[in-house]
C-alpha atoms as a PDB file:
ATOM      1  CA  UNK A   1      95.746  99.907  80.567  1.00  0.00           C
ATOM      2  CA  UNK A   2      97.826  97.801  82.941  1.00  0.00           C
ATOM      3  CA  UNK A   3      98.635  99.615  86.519  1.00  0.00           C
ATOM      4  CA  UNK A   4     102.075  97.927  87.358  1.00  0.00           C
ATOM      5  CA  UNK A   5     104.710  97.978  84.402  1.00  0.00           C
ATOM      6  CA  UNK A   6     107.968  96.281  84.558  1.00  0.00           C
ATOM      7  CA  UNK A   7     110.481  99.244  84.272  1.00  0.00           C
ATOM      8  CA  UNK A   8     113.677  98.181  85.867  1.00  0.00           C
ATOM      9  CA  UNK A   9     116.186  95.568  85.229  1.00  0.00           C
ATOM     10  CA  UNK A  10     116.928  92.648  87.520  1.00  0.00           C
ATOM     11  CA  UNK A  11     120.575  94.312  88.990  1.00  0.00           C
ATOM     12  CA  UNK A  12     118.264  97.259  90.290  1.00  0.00           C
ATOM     13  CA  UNK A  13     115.746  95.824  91.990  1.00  0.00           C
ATOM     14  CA  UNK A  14     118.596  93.675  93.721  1.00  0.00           C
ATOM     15  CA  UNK A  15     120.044  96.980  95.546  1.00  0.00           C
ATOM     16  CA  UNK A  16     116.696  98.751  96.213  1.00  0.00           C
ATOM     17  CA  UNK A  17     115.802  95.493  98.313  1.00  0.00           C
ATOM     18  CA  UNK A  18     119.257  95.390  99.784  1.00  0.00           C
ATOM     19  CA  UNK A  19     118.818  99.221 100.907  1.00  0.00           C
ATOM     20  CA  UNK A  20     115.156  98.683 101.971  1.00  0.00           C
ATOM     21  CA  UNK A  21     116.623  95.635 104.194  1.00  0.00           C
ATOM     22  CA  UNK A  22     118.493  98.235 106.103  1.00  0.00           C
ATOM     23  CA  UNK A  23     116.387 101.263 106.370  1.00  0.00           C
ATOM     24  CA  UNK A  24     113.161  99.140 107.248  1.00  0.00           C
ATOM     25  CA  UNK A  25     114.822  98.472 111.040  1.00  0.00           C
ATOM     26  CA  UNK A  26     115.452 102.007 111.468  1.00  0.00           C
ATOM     27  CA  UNK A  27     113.042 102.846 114.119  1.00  0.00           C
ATOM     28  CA  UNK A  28     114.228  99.977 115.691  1.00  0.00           C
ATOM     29  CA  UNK A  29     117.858 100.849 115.838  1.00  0.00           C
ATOM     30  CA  UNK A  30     117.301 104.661 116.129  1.00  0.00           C
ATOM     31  CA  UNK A  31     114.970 105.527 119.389  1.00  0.00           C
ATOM     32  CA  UNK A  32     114.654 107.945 121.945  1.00  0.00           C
ATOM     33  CA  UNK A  33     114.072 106.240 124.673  1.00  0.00           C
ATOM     34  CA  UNK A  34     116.067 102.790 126.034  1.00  0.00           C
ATOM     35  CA  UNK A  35     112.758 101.795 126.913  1.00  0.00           C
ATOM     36  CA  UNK A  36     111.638  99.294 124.642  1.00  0.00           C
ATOM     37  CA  UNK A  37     107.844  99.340 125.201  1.00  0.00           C
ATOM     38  CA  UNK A  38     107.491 102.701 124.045  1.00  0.00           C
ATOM     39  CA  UNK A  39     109.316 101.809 120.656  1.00  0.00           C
ATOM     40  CA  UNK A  40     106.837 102.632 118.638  1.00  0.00           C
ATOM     41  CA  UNK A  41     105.336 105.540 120.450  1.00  0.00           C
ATOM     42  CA  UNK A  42     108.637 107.890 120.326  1.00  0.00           C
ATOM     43  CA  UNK A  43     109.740 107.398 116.963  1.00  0.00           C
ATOM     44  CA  UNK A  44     112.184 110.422 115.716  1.00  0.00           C
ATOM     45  CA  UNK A  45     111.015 111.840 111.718  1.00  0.00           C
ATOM     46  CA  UNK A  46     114.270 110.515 110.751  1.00  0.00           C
ATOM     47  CA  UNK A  47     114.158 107.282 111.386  1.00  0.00           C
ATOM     48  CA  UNK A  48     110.405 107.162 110.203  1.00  0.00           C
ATOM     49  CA  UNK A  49     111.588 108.958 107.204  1.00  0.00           C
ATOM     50  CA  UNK A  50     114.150 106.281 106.609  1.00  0.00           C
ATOM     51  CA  UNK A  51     111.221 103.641 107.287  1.00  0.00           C
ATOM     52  CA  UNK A  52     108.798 104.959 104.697  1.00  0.00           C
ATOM     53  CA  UNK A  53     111.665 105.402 102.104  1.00  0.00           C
ATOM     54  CA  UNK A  54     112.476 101.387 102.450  1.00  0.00           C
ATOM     55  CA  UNK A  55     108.576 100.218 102.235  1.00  0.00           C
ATOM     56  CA  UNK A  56     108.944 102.541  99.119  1.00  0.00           C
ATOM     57  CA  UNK A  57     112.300 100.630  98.026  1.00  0.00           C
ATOM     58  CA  UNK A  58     110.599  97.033  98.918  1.00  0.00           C
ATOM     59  CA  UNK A  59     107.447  98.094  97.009  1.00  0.00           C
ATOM     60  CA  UNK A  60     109.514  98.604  93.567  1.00  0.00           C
ATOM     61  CA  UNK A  61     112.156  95.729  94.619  1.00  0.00           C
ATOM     62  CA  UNK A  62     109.207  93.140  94.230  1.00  0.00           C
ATOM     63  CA  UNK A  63     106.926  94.745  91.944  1.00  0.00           C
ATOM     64  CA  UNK A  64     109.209  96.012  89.777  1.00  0.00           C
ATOM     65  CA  UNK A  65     107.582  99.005  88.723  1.00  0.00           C
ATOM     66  CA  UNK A  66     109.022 102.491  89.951  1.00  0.00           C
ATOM     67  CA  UNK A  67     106.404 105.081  89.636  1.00  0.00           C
ATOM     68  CA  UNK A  68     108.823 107.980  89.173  1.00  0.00           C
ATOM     69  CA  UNK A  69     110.522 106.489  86.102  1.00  0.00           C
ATOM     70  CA  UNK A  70     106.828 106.014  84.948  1.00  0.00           C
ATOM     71  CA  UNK A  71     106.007 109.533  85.230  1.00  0.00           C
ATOM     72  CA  UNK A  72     109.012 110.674  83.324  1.00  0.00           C
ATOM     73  CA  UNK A  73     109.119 107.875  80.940  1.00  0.00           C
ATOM     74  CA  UNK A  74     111.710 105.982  81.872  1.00  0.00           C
ATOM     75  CA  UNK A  75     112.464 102.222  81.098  1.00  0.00           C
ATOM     76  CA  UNK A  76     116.069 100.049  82.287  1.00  0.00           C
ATOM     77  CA  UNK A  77     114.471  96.864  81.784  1.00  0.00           C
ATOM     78  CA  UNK A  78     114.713  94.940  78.778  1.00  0.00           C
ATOM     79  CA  UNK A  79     111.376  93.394  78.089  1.00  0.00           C
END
């Protein structure tokens, strides 16, 4: 049984890497505090929301595999 399944066409992994390549900054562009030593240390849930989300989108933008269409059986890519 093979863990990592091509399910999604070339034009759709294009935008999930575009929108990971903007919500992967997000902690860096959205902080509490001006200082910039304690970046990492005050992060809001939103903005480490919107980091997680576009590891998630980078994750299926190279793989290629989406997990959720897996689970529900879905397939755009033409193999």
């Amino acid at each position: 049984m093979k863990i990592f399944i091509k399910n999604q066409n070339k034009s759709e992994r294009v935008a999930r890497l575009i929108v990971s390549l903007f919500l992967i900054p997000s902690p860096f562009v959205l902080e509490k505090s001006p200082n910039e030593y304690e970046l990492l240390m005050e992060l809001t849930p939103f903005s480490f929301a919107q980091f997680i989300v576009g590891v998630i989108l980078l994750f299926n933008a190279f793989s290629g595999m989406c997990v959720i269409y897996r689970f529900f059986g879905a397939n755009t890519c033409k193999v």
